[in-house]
Protein backbone atom coordinates (compact mmCIF):
# COMPACT_ATOMS: atom_id res chain seq x y z
CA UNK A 1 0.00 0.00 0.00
CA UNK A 2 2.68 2.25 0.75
CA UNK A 3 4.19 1.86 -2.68
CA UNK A 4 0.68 2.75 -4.39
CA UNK A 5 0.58 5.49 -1.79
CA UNK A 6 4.00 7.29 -3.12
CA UNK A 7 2.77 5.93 -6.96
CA UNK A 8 -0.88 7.99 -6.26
CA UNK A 9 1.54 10.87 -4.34
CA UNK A 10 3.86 11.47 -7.20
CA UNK A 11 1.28 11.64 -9.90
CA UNK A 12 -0.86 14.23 -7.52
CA UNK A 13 2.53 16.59 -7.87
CA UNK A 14 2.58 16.17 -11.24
CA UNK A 15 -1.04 17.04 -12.09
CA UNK A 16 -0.19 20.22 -10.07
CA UNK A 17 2.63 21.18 -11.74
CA UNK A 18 0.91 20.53 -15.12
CA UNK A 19 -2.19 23.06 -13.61
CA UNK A 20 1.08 26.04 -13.04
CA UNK A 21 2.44 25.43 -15.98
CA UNK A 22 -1.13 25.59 -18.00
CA UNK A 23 -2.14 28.73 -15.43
CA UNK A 24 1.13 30.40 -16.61
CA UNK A 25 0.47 29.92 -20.31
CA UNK A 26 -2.55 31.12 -19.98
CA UNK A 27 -1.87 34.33 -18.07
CA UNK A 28 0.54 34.74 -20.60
CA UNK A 29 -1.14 34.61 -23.83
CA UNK A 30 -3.99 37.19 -21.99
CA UNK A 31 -1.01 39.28 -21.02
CA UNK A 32 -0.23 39.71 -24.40
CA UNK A 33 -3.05 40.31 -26.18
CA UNK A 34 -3.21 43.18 -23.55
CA UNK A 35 -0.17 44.88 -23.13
CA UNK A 36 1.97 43.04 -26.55
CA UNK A 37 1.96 44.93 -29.55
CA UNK A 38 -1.39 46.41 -31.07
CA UNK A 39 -2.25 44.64 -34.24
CA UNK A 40 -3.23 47.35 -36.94
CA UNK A 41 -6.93 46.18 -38.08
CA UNK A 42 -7.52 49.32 -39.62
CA UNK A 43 -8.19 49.08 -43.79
CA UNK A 44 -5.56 49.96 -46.07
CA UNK A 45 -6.29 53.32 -47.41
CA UNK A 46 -6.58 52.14 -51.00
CA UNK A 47 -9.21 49.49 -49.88
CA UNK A 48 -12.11 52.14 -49.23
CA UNK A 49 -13.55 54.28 -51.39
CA UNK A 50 -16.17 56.85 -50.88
CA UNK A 51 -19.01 59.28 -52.48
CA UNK A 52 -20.46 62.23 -51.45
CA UNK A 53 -23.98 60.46 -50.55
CA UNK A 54 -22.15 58.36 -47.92
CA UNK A 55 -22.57 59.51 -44.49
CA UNK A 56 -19.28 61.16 -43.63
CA UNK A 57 -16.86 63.49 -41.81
CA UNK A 58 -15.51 65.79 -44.28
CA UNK A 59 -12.97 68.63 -43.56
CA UNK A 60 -10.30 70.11 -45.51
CA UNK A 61 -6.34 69.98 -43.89
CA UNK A 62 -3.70 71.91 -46.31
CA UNK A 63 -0.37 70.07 -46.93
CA UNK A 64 2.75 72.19 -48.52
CA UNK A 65 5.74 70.60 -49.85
CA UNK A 66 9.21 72.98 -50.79
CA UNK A 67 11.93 71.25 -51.96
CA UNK A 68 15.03 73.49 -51.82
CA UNK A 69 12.58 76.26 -50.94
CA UNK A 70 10.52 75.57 -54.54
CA UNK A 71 7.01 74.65 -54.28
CA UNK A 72 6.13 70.91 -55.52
CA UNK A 73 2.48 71.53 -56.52
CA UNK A 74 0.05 68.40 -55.59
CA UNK A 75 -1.72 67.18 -58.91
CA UNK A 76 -5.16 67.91 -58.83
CA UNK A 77 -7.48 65.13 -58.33
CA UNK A 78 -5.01 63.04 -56.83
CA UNK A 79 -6.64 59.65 -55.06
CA UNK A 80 -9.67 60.36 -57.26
CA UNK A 81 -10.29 57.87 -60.13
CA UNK A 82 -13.27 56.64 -62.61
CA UNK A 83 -13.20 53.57 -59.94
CA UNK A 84 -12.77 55.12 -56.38
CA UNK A 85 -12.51 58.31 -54.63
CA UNK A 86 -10.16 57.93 -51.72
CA UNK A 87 -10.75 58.96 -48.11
CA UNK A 88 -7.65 61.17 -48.95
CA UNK A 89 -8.15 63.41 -52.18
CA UNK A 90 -7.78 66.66 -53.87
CA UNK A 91 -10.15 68.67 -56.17
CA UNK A 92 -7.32 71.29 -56.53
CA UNK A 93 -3.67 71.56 -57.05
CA UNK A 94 -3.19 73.93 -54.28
CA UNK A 95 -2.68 71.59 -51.44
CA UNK A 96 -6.30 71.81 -49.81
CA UNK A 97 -6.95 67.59 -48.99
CA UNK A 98 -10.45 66.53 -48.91
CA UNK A 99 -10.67 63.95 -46.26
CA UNK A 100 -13.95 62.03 -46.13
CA UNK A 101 -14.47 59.80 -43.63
CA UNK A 102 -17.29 56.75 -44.00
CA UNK A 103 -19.19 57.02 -40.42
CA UNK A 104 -19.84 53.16 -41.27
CA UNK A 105 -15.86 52.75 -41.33
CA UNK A 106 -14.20 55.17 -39.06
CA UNK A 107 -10.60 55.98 -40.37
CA UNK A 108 -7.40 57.93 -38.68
CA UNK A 109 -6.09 59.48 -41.66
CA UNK A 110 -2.51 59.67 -41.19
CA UNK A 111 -0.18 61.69 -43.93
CA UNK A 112 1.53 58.42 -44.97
CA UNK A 113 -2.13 57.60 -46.46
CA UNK A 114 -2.06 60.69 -49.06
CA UNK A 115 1.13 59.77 -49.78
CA UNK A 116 0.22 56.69 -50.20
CA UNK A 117 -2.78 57.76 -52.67
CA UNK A 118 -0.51 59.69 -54.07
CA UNK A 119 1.32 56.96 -54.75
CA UNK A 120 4.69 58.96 -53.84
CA UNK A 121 6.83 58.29 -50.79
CA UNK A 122 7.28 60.33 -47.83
CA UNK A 123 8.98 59.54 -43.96
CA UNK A 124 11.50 61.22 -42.17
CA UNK A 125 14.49 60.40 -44.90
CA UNK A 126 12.35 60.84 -47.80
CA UNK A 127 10.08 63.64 -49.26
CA UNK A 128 9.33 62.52 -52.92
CA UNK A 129 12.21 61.68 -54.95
CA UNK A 130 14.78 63.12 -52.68
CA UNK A 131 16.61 61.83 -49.57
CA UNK A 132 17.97 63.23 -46.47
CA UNK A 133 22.05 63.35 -46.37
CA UNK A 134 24.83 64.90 -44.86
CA UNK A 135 24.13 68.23 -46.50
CA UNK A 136 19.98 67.96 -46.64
CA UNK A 137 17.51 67.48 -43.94
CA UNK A 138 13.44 67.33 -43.87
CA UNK A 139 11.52 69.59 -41.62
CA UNK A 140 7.95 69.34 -41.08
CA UNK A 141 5.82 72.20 -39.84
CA UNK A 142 2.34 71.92 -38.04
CA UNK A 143 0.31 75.18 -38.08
CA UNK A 144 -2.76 75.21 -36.34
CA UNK A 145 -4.70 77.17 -38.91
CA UNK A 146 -4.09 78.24 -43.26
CA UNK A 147 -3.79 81.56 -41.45
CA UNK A 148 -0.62 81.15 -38.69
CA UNK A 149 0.77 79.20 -41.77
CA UNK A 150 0.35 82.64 -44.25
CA UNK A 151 1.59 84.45 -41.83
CA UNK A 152 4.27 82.48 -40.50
CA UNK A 153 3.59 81.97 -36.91
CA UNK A 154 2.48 79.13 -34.12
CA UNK A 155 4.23 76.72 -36.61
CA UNK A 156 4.93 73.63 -34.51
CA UNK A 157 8.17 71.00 -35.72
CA UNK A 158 6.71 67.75 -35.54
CA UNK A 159 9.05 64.72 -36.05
CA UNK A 160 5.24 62.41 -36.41
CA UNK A 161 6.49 62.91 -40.04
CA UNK A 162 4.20 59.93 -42.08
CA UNK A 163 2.51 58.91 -38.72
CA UNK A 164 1.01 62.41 -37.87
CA UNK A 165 -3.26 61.74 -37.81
CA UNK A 166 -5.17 64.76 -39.94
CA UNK A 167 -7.81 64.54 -36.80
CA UNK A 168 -11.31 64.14 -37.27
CA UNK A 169 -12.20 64.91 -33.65
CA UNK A 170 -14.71 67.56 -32.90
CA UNK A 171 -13.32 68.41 -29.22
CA UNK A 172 -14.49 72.26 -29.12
CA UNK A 173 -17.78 71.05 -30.18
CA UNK A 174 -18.34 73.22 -32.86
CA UNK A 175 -19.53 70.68 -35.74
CA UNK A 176 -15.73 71.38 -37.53
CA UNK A 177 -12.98 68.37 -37.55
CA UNK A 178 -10.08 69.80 -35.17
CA UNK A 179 -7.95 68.98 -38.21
CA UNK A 180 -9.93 71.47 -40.59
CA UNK A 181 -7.46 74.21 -41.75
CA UNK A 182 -4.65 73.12 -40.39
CA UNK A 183 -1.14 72.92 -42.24
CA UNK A 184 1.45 70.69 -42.83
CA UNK A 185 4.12 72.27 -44.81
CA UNK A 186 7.18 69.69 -45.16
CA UNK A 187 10.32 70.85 -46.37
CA UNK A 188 13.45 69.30 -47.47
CA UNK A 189 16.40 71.64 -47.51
CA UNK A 190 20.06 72.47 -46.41
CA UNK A 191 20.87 72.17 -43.43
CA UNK A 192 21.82 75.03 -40.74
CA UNK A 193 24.82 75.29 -39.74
């Protein structure tokens, strides 16, 4: 008896240590999904298209590009096609987007997604065809309205570059997308010595 006792004793232990081990797993897999890395399930910008009789949030951001201190003018009607109009468009070649936001399909446009559109590249070593090196650098500028950005003043530097959201949020309540009017002017120049 005392053998089957030990035999009964030893498989009791390692039941229990087969319970820790699956608890610990388990913790760690919720873990995880919690705190690991967020998975983007957002749609690709070139997967949605929109019209005007969707229900949408539509506001206008500007976005400047100098290169060298020259103007690169945005073709108009960029993202805009006989088979899909883009979240992300123009109308214009003067740098006014038109972003257009499904309510059924709630998007953060970032500026990597007109670029994308555009179907032109753009991050912090690249504006276009031309690439940051030891004599050239890219600067982007964040005004809060067309205004500060005509009159040069309460330009932020951001260093979002690509990632930087044209926000849809309403926080002042006034019916207007806090990203309405505002300015991104990205430059790629010398650099200051």
């Amino acid at each position: 008896m005392v053998g089957g006792n030990i035999a009964a004793a030893a498989g009791d232990g390692k039941m229990k240590l087969l319970l820790i081990l699956s608890g610990v797993i388990l913790i760690s897999i919720a873990g995880y999904g919690i705190y690991g890395p967020e998975a983007d399930t957002s749609p690709k910008i070139l997967d949605v298209c929109v019209t005007h009789s969707d229900s949408i949030t539509h506001y206008h951001p500007w976005l400047y590009i100098k290169i060298d201190g020259d103007s690169v003018n945005i073709p108009e009607n960029t993202g805009v096609t006989e088979e899909c109009m883009y979240p992300v468009h123009t109308h214009s070649p003067d740098g006014k987007l038109h972003i257009e936001i499904p309510s059924s399909n709630p998007l953060k446009i970032k500026v990597k997604d007109f670029f994308t559109v555009w179907g032109t590249d753009f991050n912090e070593n690249q504006i276009l065809d031309y690439s940051t090196d030891e004599d050239h650098e890219i600067i982007m500028t964040l005004y809060p309205t067309k205004e500060d950005y005509l009159d040069g003043s309460n330009g932020v530097i951001s260093t979002d570059y690509e990632n930087h959201v044209f926000s849809s949020v309403d926080a002042d309540g006034d019916g207007i997308a806090d990203g309405d009017d505002t300015v991104v002017l990205i430059e790629y120049k010398l650099k200051e010595n």
